[in-house]
PDB file of N, CA and C in Angstrom:
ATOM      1  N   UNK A   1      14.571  65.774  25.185  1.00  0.00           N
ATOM      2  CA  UNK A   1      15.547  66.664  24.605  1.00  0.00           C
ATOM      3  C   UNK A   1      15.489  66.528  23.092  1.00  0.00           C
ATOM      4  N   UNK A   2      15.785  67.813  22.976  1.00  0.00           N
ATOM      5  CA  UNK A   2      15.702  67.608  21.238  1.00  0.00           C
ATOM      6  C   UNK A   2      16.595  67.042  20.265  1.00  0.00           C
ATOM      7  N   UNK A   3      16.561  66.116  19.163  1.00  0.00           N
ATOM      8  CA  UNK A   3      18.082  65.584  18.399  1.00  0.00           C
ATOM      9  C   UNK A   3      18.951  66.669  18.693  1.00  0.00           C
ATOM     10  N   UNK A   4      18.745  68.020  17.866  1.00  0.00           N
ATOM     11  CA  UNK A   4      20.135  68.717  17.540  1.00  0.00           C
ATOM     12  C   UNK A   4      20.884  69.111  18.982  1.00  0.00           C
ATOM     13  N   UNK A   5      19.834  69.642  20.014  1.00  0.00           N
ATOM     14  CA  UNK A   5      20.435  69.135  21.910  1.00  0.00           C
ATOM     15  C   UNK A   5      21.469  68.507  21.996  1.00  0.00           C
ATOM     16  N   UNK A   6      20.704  67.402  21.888  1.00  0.00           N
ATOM     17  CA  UNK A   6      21.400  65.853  22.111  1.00  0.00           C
ATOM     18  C   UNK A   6      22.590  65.807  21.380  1.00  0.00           C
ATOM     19  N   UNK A   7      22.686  66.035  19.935  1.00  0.00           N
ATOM     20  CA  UNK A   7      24.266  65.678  19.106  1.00  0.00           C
ATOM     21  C   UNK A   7      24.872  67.077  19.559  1.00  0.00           C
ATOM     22  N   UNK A   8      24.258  68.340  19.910  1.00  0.00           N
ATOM     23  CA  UNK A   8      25.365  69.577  20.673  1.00  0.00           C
ATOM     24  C   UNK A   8      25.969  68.812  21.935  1.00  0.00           C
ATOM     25  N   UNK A   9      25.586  68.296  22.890  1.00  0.00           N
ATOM     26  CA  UNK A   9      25.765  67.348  24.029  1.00  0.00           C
ATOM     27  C   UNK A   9      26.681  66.959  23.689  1.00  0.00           C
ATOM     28  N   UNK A  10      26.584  66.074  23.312  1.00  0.00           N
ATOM     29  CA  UNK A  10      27.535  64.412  23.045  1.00  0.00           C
ATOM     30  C   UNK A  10      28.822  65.373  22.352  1.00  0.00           C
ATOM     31  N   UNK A  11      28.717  66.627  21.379  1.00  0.00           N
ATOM     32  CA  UNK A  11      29.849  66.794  20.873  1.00  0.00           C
ATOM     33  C   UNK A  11      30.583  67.692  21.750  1.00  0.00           C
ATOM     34  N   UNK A  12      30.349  68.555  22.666  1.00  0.00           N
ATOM     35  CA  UNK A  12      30.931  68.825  23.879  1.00  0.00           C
ATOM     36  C   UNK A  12      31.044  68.074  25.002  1.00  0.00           C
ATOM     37  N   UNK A  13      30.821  66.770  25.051  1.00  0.00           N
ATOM     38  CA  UNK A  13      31.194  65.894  25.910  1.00  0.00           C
ATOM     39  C   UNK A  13      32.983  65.342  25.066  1.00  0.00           C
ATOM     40  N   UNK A  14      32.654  64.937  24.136  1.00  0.00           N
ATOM     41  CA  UNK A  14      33.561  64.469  22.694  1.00  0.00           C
ATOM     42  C   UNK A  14      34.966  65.366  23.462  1.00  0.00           C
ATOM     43  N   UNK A  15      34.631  66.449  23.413  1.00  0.00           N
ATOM     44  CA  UNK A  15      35.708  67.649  23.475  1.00  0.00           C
ATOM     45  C   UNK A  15      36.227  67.513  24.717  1.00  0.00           C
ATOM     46  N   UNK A  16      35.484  67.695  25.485  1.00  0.00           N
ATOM     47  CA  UNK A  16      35.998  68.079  26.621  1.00  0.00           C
ATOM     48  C   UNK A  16      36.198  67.227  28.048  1.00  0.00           C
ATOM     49  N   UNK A  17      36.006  66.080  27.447  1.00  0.00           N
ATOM     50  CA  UNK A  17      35.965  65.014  28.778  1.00  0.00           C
ATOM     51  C   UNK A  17      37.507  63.717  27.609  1.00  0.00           C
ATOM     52  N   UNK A  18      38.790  64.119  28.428  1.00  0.00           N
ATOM     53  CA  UNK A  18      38.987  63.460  27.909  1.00  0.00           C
ATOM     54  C   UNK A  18      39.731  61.586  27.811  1.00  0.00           C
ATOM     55  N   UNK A  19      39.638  61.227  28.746  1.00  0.00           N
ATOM     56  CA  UNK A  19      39.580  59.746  29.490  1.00  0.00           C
ATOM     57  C   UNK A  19      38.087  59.308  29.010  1.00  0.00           C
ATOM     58  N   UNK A  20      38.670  58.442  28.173  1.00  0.00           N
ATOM     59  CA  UNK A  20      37.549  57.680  27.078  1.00  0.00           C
ATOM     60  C   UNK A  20      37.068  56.914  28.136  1.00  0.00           C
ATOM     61  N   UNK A  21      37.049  56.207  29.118  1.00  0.00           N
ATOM     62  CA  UNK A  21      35.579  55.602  30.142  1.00  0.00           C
ATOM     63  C   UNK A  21      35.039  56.504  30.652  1.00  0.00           C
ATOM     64  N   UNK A  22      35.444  57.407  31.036  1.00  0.00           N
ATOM     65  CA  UNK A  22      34.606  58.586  31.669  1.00  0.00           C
ATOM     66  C   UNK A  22      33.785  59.050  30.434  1.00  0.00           C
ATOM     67  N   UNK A  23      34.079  59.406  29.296  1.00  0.00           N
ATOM     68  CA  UNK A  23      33.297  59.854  28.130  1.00  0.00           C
ATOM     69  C   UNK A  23      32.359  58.998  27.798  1.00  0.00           C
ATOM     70  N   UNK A  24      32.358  57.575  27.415  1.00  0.00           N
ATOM     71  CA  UNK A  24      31.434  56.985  27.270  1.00  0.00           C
ATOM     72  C   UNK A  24      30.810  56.893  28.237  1.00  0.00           C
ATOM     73  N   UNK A  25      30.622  56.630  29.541  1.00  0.00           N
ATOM     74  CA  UNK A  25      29.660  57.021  30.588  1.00  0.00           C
ATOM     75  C   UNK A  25      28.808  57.937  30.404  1.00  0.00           C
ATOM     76  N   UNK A  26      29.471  59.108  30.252  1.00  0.00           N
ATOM     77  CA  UNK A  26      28.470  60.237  29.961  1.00  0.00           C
ATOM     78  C   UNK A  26      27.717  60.197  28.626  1.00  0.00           C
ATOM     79  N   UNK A  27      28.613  59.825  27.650  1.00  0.00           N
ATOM     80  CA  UNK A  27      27.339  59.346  26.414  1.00  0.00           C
ATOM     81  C   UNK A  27      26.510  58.524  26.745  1.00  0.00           C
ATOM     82  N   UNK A  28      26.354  57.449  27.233  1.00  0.00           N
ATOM     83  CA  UNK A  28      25.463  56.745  27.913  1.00  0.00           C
ATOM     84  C   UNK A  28      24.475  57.168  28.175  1.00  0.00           C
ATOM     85  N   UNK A  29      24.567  58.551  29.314  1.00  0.00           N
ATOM     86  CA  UNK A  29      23.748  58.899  29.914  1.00  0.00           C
ATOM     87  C   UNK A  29      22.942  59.558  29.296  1.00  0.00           C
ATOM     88  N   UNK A  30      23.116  60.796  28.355  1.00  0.00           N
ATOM     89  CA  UNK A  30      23.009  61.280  27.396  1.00  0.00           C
ATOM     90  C   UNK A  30      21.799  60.671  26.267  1.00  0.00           C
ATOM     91  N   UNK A  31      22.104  59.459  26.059  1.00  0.00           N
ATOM     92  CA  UNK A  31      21.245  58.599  24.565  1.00  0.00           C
ATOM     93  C   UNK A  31      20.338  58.189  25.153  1.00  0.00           C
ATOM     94  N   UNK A  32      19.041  58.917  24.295  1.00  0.00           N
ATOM     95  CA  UNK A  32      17.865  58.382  24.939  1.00  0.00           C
ATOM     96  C   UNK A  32      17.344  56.793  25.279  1.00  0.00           C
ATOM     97  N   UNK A  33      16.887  56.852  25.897  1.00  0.00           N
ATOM     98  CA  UNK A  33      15.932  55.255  26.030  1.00  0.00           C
ATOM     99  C   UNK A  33      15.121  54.966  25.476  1.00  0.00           C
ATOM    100  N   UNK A  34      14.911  54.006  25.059  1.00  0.00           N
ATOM    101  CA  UNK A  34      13.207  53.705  24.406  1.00  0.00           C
ATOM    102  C   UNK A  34      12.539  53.356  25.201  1.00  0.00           C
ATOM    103  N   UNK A  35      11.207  54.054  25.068  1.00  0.00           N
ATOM    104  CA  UNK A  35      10.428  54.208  25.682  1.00  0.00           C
ATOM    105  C   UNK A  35       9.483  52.852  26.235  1.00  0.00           C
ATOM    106  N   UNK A  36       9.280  52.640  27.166  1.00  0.00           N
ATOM    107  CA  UNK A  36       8.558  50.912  27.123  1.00  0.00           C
ATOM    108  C   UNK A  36       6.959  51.339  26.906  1.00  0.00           C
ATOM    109  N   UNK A  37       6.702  50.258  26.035  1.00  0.00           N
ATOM    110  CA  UNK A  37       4.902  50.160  25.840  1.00  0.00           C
ATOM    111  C   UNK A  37       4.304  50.297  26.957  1.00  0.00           C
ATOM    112  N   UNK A  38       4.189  50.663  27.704  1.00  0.00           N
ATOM    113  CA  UNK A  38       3.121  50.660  28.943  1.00  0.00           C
ATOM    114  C   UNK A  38       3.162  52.186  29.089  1.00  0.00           C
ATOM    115  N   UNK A  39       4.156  52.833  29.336  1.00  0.00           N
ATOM    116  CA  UNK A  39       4.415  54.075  29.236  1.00  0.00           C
ATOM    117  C   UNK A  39       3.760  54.720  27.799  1.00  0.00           C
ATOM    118  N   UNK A  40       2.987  54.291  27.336  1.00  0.00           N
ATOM    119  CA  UNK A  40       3.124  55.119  25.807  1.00  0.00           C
ATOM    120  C   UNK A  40       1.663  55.732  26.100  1.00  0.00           C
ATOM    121  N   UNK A  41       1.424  56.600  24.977  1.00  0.00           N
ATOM    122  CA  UNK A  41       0.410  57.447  25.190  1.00  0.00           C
ATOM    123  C   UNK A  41      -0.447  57.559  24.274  1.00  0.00           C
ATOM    124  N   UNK A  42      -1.985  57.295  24.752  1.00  0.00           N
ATOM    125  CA  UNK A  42      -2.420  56.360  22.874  1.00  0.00           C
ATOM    126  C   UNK A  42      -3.648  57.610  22.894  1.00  0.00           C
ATOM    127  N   UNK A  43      -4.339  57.741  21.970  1.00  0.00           N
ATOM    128  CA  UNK A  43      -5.088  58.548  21.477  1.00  0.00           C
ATOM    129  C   UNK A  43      -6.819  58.194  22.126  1.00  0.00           C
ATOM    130  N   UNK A  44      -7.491  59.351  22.210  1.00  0.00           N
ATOM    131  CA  UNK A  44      -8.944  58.805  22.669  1.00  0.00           C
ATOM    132  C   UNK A  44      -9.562  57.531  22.032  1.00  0.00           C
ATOM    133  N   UNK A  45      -9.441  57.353  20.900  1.00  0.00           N
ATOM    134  CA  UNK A  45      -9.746  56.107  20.202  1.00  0.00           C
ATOM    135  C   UNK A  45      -9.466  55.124  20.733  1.00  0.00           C
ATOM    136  N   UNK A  46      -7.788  55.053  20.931  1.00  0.00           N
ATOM    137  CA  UNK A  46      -7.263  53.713  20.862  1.00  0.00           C
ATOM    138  C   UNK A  46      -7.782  53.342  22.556  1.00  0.00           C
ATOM    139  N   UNK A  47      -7.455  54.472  23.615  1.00  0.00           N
ATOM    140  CA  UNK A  47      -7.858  54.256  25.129  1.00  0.00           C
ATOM    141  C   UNK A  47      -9.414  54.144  25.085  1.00  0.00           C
ATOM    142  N   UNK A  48     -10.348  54.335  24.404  1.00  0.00           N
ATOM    143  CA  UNK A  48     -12.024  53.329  24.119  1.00  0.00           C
ATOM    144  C   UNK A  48     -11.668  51.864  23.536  1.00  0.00           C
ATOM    145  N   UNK A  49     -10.501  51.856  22.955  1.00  0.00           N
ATOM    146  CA  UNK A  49     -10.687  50.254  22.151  1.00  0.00           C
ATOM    147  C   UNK A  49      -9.885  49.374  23.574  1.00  0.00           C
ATOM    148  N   UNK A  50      -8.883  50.140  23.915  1.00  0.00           N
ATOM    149  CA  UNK A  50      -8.168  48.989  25.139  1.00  0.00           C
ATOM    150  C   UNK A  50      -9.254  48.833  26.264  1.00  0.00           C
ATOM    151  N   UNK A  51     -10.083  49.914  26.274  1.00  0.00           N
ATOM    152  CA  UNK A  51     -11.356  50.091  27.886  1.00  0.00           C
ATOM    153  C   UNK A  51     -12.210  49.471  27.389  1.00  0.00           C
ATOM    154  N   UNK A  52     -12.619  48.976  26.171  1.00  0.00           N
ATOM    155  CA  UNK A  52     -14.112  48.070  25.248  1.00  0.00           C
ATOM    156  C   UNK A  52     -14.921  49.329  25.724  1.00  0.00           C
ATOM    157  N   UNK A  53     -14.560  50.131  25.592  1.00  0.00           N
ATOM    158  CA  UNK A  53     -15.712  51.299  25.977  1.00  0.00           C
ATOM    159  C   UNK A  53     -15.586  52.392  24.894  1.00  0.00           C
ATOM    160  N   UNK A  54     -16.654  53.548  24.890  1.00  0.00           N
ATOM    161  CA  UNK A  54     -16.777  54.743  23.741  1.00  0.00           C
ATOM    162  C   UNK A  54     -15.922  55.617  24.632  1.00  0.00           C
ATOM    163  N   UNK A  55     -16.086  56.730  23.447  1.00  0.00           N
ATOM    164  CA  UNK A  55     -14.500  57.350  24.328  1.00  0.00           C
ATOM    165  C   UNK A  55     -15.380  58.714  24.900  1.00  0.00           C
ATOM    166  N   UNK A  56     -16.509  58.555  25.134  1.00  0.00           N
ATOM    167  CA  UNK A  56     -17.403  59.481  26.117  1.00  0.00           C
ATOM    168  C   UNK A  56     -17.256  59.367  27.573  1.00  0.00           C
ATOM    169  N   UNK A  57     -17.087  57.653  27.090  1.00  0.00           N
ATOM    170  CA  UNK A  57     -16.933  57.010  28.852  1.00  0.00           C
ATOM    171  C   UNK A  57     -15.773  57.641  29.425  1.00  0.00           C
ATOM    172  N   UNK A  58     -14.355  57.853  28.331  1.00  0.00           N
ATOM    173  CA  UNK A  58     -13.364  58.090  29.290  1.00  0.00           C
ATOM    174  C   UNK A  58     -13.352  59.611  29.556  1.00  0.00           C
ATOM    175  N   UNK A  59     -14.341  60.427  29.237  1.00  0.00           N
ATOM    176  CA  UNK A  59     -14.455  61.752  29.842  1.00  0.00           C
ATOM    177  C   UNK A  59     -15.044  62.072  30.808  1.00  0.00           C
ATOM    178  N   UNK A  60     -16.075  61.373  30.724  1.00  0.00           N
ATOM    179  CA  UNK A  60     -16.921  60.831  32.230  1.00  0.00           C
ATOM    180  C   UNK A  60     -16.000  60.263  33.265  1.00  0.00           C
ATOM    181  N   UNK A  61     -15.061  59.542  33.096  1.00  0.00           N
ATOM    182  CA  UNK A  61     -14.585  58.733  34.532  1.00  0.00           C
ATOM    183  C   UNK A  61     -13.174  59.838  34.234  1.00  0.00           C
ATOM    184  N   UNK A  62     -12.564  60.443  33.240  1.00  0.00           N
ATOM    185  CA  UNK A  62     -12.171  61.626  34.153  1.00  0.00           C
ATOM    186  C   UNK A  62     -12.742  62.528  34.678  1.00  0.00           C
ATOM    187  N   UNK A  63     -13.670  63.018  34.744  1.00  0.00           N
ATOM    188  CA  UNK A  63     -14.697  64.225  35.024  1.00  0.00           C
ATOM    189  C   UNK A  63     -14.900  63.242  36.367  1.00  0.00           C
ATOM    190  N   UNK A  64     -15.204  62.024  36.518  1.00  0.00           N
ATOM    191  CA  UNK A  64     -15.103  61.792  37.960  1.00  0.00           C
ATOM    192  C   UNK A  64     -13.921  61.731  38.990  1.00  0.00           C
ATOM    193  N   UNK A  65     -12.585  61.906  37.923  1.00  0.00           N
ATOM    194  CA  UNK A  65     -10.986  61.798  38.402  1.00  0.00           C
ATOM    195  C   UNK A  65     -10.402  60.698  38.632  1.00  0.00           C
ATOM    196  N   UNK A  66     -10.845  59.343  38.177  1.00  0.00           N
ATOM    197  CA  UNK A  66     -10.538  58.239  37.769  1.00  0.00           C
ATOM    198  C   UNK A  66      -9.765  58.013  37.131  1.00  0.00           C
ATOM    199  N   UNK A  67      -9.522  58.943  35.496  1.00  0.00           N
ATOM    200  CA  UNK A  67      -8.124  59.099  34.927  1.00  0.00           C
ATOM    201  C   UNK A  67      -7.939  60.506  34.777  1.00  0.00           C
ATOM    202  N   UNK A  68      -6.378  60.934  34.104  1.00  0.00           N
ATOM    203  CA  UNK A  68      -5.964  62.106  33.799  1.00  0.00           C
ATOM    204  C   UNK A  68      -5.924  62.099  32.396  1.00  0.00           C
ATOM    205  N   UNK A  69      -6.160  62.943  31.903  1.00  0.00           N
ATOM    206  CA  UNK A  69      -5.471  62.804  30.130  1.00  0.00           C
ATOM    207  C   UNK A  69      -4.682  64.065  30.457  1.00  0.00           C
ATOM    208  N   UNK A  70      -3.902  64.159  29.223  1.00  0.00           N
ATOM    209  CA  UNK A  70      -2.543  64.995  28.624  1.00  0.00           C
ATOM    210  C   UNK A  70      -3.261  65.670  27.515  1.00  0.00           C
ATOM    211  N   UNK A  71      -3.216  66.954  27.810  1.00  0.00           N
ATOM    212  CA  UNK A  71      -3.547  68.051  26.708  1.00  0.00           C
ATOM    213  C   UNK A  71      -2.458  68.387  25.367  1.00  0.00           C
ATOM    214  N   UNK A  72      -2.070  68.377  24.680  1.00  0.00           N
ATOM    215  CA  UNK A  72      -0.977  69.709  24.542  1.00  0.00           C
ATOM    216  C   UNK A  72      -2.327  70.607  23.320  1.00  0.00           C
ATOM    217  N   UNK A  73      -3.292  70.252  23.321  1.00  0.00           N
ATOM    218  CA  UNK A  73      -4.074  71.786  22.362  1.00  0.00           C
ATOM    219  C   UNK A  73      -5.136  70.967  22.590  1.00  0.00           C
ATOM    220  N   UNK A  74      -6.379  71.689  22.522  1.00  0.00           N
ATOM    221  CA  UNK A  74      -7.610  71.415  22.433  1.00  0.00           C
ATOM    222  C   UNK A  74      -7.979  70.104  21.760  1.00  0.00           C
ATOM    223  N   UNK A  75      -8.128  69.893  21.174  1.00  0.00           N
ATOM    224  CA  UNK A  75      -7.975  68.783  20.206  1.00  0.00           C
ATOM    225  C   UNK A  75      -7.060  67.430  20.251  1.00  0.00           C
ATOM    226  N   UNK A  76      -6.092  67.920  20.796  1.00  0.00           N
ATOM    227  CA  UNK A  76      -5.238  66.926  21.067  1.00  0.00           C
ATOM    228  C   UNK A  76      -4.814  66.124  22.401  1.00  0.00           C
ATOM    229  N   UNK A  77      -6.083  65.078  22.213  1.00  0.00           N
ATOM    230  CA  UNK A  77      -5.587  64.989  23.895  1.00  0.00           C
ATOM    231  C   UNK A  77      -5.191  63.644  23.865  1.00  0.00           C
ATOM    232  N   UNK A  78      -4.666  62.807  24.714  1.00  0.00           N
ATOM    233  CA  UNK A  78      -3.728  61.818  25.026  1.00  0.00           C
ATOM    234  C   UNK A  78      -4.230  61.272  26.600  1.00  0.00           C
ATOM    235  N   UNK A  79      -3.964  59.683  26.556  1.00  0.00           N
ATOM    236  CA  UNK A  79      -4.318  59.034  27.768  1.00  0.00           C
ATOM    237  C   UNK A  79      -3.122  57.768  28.314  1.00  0.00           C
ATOM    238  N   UNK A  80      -2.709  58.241  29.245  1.00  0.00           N
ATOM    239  CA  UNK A  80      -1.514  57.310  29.502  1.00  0.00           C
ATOM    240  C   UNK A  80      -1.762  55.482  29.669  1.00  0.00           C
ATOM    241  N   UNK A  81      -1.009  54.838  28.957  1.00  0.00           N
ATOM    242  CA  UNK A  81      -1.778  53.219  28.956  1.00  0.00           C
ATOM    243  C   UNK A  81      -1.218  52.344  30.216  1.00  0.00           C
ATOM    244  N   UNK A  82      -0.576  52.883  30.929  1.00  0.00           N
ATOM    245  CA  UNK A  82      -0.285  52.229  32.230  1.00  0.00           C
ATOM    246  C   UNK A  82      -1.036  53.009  32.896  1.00  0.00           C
ATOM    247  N   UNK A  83      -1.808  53.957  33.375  1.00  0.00           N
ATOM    248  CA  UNK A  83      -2.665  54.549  33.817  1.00  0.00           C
ATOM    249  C   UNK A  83      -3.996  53.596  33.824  1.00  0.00           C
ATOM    250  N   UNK A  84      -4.461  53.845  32.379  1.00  0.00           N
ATOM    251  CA  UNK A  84      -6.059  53.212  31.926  1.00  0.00           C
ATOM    252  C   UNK A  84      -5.598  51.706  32.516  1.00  0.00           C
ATOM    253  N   UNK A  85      -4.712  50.784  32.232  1.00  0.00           N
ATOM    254  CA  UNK A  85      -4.810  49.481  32.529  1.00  0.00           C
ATOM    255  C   UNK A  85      -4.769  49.095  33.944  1.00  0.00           C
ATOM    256  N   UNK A  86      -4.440  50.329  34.661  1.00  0.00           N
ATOM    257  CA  UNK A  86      -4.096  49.918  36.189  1.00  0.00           C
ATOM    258  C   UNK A  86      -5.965  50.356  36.882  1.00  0.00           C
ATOM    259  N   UNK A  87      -6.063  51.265  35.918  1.00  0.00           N
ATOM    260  CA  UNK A  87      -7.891  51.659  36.289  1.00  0.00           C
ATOM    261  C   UNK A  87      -8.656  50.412  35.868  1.00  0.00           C
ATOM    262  N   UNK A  88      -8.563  49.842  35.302  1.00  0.00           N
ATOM    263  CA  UNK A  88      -9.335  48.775  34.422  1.00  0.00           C
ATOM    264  C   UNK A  88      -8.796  47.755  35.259  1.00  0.00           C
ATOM    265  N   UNK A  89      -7.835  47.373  35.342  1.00  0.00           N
ATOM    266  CA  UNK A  89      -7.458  45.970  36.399  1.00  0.00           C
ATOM    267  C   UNK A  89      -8.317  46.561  38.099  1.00  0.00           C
ATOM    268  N   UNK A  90      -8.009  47.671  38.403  1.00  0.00           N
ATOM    269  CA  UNK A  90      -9.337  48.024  40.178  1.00  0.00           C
ATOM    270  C   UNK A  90     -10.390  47.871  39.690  1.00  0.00           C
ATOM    271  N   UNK A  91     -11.158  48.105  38.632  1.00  0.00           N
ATOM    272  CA  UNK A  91     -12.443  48.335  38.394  1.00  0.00           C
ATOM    273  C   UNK A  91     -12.784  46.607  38.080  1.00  0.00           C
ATOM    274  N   UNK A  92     -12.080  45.902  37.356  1.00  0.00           N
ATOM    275  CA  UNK A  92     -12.121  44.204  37.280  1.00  0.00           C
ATOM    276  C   UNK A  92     -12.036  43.909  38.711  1.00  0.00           C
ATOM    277  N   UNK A  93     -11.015  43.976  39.822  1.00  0.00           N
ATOM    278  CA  UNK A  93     -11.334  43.471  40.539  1.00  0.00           C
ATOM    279  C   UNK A  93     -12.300  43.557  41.504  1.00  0.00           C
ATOM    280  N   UNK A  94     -13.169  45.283  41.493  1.00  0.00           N
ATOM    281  CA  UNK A  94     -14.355  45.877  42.232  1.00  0.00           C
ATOM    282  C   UNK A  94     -15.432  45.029  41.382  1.00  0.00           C
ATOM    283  N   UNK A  95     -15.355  44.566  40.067  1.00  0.00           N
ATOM    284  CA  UNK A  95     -16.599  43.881  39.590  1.00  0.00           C
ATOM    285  C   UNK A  95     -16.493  42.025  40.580  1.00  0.00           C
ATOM    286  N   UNK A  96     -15.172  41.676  40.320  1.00  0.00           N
ATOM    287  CA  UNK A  96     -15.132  40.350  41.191  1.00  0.00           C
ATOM    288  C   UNK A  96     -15.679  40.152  42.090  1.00  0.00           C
ATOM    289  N   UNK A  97     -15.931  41.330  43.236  1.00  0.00           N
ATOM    290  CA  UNK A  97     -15.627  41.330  44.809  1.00  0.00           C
ATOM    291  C   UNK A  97     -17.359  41.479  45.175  1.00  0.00           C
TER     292      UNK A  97
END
């Protein structure tokens, strides 16, 4: 949601809810979370430096459907890091076995 969303929200919550535990509840709900590092979304670069690999490789092992990347424009693409690390921990343990 977008800031100005978010403070329209909260200020019609403000208004119209008016039993202050019930209101803060709903602000609560409302205020974003921070986001945890595993969840984050790192750039072709950085997903070749966490894989020790070139970032050709990670078009190849999506092109095999191994991972997904996130578009939003040509150019801009994105690779989820709890994704790549959970591919990289099967593929460590398929090298063990």
């Amino acid at each position: 949601m977008r800031n100005e969303s978010l403070e329209t929200a909260r200020s019609l919550v403000k208004a119209a809810i008016a039993d202050p535990g019930d209101r803060a509840e709903l602000l609560k709900l409302l205020t974003p979370k921070p986001t945890q590092d595993r969840d984050k979304l790192l750039t072709s670069k950085q997903a070749a430096e966490i894989a020790q690999t070139c970032v050709k490789t990670l078009f190849r092992w999506e092109k095999a459907g191994h991972l997904h990347a996130t578009r939003a424009t040509r150019s801009r693409i994105r690779w989820s890091k709890a994704e790549l690390e959970r591919f990289l921990s099967c593929e460590a343990a398929r090298a063990e076995a």
